[in-house]
C-alpha atoms as a PDB file:
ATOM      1  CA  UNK A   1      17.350 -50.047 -60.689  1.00  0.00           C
ATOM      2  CA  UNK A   2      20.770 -50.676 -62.328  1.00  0.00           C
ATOM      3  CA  UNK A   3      23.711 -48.930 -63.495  1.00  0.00           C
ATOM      4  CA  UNK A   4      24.229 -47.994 -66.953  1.00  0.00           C
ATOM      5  CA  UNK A   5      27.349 -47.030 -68.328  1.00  0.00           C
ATOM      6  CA  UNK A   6      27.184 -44.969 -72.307  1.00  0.00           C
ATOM      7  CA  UNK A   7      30.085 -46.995 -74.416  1.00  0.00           C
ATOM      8  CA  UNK A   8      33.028 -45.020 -75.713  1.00  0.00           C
ATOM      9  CA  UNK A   9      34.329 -45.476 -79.700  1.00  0.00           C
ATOM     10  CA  UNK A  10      36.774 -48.143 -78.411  1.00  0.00           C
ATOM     11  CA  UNK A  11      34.669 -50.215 -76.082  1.00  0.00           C
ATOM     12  CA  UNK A  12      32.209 -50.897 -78.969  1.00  0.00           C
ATOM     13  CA  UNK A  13      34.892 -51.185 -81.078  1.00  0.00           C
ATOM     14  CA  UNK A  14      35.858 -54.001 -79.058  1.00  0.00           C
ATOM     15  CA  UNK A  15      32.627 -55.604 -79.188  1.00  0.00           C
ATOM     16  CA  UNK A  16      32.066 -55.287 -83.224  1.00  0.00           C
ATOM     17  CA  UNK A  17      35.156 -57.117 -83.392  1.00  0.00           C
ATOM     18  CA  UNK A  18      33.920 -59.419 -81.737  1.00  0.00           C
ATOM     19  CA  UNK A  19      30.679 -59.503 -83.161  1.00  0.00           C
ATOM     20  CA  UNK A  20      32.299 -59.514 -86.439  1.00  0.00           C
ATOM     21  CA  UNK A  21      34.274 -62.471 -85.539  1.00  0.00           C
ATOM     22  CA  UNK A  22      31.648 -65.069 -84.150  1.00  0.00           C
ATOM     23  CA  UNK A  23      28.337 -63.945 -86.010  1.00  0.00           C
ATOM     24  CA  UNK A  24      29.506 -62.108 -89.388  1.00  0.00           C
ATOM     25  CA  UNK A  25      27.905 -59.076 -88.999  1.00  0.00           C
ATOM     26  CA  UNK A  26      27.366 -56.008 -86.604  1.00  0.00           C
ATOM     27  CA  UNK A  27      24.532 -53.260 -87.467  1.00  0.00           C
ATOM     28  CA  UNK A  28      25.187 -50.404 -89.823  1.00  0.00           C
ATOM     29  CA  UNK A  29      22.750 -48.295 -87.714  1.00  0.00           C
ATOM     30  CA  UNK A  30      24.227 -45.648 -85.539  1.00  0.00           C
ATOM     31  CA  UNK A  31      23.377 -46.547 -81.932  1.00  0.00           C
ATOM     32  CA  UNK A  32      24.588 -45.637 -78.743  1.00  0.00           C
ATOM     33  CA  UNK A  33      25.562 -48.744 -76.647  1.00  0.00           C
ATOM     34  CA  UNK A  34      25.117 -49.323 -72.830  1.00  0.00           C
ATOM     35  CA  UNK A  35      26.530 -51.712 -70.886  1.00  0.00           C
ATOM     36  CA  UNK A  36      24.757 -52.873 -67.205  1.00  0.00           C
ATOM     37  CA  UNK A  37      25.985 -54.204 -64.028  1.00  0.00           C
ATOM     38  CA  UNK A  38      25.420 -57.663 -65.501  1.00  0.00           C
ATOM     39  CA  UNK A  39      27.308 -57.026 -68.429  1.00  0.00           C
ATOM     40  CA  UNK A  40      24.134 -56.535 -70.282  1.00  0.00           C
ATOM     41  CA  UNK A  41      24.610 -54.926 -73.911  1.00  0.00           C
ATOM     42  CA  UNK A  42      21.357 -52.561 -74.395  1.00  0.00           C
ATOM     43  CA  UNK A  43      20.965 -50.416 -77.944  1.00  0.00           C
ATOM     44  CA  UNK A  44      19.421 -47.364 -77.927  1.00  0.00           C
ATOM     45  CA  UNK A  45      18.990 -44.001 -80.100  1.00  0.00           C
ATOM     46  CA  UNK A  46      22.484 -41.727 -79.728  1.00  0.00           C
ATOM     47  CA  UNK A  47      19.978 -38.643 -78.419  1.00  0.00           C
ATOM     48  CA  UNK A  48      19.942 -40.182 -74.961  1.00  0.00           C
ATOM     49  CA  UNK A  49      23.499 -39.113 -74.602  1.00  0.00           C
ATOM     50  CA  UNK A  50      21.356 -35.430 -73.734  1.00  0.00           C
ATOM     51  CA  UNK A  51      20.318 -37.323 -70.905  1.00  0.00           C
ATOM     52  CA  UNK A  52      21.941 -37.628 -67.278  1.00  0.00           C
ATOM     53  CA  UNK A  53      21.382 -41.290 -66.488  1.00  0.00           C
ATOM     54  CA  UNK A  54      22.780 -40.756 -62.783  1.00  0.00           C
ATOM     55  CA  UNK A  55      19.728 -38.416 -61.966  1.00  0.00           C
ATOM     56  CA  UNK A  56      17.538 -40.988 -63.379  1.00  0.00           C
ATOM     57  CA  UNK A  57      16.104 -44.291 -61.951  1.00  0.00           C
ATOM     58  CA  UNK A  58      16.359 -46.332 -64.847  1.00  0.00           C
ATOM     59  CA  UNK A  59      15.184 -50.118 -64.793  1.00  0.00           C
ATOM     60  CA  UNK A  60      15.774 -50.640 -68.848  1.00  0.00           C
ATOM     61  CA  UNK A  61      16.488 -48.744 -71.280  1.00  0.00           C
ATOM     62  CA  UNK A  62      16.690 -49.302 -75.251  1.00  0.00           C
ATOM     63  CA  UNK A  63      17.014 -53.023 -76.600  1.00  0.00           C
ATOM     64  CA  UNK A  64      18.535 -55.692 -74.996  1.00  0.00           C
ATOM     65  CA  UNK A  65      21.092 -56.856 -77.392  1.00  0.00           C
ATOM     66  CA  UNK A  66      23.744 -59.049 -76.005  1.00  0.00           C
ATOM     67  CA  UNK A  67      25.418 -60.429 -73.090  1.00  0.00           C
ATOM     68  CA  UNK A  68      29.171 -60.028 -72.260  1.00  0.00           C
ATOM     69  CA  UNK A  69      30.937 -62.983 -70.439  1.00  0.00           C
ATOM     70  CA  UNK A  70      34.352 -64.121 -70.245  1.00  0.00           C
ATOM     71  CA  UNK A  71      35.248 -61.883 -73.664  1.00  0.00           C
ATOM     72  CA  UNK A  72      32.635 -63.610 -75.214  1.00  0.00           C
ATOM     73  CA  UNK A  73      29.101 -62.714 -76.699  1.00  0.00           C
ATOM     74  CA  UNK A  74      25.719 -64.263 -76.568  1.00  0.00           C
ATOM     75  CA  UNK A  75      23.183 -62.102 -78.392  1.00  0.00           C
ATOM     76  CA  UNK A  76      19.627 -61.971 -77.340  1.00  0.00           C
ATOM     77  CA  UNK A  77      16.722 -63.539 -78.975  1.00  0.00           C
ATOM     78  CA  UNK A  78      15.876 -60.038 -80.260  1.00  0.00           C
ATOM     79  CA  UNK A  79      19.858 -58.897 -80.719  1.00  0.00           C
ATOM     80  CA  UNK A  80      19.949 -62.238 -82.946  1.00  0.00           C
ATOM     81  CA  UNK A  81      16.802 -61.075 -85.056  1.00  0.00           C
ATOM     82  CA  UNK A  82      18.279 -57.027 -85.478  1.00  0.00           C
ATOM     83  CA  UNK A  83      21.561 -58.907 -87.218  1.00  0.00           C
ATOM     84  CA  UNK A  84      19.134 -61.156 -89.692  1.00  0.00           C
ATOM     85  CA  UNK A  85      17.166 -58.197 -90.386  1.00  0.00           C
ATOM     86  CA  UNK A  86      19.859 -56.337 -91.620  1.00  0.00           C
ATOM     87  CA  UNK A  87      22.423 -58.519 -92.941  1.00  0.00           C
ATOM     88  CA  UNK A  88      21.148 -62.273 -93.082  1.00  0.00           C
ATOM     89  CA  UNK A  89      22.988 -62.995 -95.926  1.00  0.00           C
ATOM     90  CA  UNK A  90      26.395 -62.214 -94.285  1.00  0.00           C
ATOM     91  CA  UNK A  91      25.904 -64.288 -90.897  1.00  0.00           C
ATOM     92  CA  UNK A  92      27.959 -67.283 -89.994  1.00  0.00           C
ATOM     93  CA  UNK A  93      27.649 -69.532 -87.494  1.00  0.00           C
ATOM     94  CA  UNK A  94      23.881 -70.377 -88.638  1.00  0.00           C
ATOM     95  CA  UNK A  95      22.468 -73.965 -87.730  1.00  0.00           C
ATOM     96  CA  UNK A  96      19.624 -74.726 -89.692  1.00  0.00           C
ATOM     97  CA  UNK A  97      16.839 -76.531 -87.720  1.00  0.00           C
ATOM     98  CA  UNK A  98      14.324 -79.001 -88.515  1.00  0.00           C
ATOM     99  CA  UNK A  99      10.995 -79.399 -87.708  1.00  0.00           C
ATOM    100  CA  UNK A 100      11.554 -81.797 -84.837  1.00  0.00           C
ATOM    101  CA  UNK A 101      14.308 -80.168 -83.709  1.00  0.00           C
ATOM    102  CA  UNK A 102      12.353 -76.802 -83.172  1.00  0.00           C
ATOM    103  CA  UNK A 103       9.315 -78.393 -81.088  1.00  0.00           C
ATOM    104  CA  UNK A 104      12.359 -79.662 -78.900  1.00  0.00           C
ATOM    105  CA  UNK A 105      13.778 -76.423 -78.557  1.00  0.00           C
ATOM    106  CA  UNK A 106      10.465 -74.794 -77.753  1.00  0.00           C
ATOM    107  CA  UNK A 107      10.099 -77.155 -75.137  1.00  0.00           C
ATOM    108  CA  UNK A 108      13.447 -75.960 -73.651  1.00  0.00           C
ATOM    109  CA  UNK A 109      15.381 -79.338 -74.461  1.00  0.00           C
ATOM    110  CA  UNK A 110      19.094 -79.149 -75.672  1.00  0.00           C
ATOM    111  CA  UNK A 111      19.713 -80.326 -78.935  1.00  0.00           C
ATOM    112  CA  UNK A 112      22.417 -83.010 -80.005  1.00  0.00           C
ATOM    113  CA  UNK A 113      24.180 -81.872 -82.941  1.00  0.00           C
ATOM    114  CA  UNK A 114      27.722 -82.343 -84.830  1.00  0.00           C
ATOM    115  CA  UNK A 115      29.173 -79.135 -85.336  1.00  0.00           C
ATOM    116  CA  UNK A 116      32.988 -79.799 -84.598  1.00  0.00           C
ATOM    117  CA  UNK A 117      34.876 -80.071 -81.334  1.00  0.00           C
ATOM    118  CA  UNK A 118      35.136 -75.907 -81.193  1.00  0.00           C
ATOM    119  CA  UNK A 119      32.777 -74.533 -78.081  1.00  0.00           C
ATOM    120  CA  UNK A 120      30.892 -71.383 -79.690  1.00  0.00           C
ATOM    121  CA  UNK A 121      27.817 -69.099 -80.010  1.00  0.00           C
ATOM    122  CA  UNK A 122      25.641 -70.095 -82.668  1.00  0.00           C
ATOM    123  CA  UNK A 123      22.758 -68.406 -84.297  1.00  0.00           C
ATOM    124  CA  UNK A 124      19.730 -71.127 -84.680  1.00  0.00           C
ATOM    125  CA  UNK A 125      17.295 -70.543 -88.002  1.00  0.00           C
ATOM    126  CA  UNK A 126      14.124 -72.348 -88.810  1.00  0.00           C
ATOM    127  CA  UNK A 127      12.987 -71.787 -92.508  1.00  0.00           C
ATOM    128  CA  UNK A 128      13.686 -67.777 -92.779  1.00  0.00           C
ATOM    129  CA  UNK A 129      13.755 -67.135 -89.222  1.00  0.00           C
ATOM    130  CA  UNK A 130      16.005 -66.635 -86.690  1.00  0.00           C
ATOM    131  CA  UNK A 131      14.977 -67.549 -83.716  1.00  0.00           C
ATOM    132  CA  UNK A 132      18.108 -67.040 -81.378  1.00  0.00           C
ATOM    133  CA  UNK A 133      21.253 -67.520 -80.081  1.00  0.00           C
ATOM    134  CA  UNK A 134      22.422 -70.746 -78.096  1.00  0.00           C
ATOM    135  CA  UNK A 135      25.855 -72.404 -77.459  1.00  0.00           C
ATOM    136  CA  UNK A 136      27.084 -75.157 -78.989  1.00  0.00           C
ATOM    137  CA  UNK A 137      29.259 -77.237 -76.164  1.00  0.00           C
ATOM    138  CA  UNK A 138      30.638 -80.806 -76.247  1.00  0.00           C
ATOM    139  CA  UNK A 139      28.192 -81.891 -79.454  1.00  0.00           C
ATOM    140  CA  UNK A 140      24.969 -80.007 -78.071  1.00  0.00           C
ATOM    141  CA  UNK A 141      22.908 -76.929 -79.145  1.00  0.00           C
ATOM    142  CA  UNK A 142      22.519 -75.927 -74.745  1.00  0.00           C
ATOM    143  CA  UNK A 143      19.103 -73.962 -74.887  1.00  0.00           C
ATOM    144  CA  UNK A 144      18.896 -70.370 -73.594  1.00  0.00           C
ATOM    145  CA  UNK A 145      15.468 -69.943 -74.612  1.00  0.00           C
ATOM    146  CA  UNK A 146      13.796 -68.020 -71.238  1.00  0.00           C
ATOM    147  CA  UNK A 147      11.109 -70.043 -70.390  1.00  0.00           C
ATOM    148  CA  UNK A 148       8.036 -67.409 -70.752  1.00  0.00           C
ATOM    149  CA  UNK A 149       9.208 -67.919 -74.803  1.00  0.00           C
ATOM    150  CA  UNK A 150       8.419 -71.820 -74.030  1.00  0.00           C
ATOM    151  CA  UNK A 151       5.670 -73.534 -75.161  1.00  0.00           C
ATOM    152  CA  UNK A 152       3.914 -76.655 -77.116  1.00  0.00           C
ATOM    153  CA  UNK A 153       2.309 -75.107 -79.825  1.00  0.00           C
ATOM    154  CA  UNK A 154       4.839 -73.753 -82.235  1.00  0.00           C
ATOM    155  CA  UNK A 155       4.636 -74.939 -85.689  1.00  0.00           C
END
């Protein structure tokens, strides 16, 4: 059971900024956000504000959509596919994958890959797909893929 705290205006705010800043785009939808003990972003429908959480024993709630660490965010697999749905065309930080390169990453390897010296989140796309969000570190794509996602046959 965990802790969930409703966002105010300027907490989420805060994180469309930063949203806006490393991935080009934040939803246009009007959700309530909720943030966990492990600084756990979760979206849900603004009607569970009617709701008392504290009386509740909640273990999740809504859809997991990012991560919060060190003022940074990593979006989820499915936090990474809400922003393509909606506004593919205005992402950044998009790294195209090849064939080869998404059998590795199914297989939970890191990929090597020049994207400048710059540590960031990137968003990782194979054809018209976007599969996730990993972190590009010291010329590697570090794979956060959770291993239940893992797997041989892919493409």
């Amino acid at each position: 059971m965990q802790k969930l705290k409703i966002l105010n205006n300027h907490e989420v705010k805060k994180i469309k900024e930063i949203i806006l800043r490393d991935y080009g785009y934040f939803p246009e939808e009007n959700y309530a956000y909720l943030l966990s003990e492990k600084e756990k972003i979760f979206l849900v429908n603004k009607d569970v504000a009617r709701i008392d959480l504290e009386k509740l024993r909640i273990d999740r709630v809504g859809l997991c959509f990012a991560e919060m660490k060190d003022g940074k965010i990593r979006l989820s697999k499915e936090g990474a596919q809400l922003l393509a749905q909606q506004g593919l065309e205005k992402l950044k930080n998009v790294v195209e994958l090849t064939a080869a390169e998404l059998k590795k990453y199914f297989l939970g390897e890191d990929l090597p890959k020049e994207l400048g010296e710059e540590s960031k989140f990137v968003l990782l796309k194979y054809k018209n797909d976007i599969l996730g969000c990993a972190k590009y570190k010291e010329k590697n794509i570090i794979n956060f893929l959770p291993k239940i996602h893992r797997g041989e046959v892919i493409i």
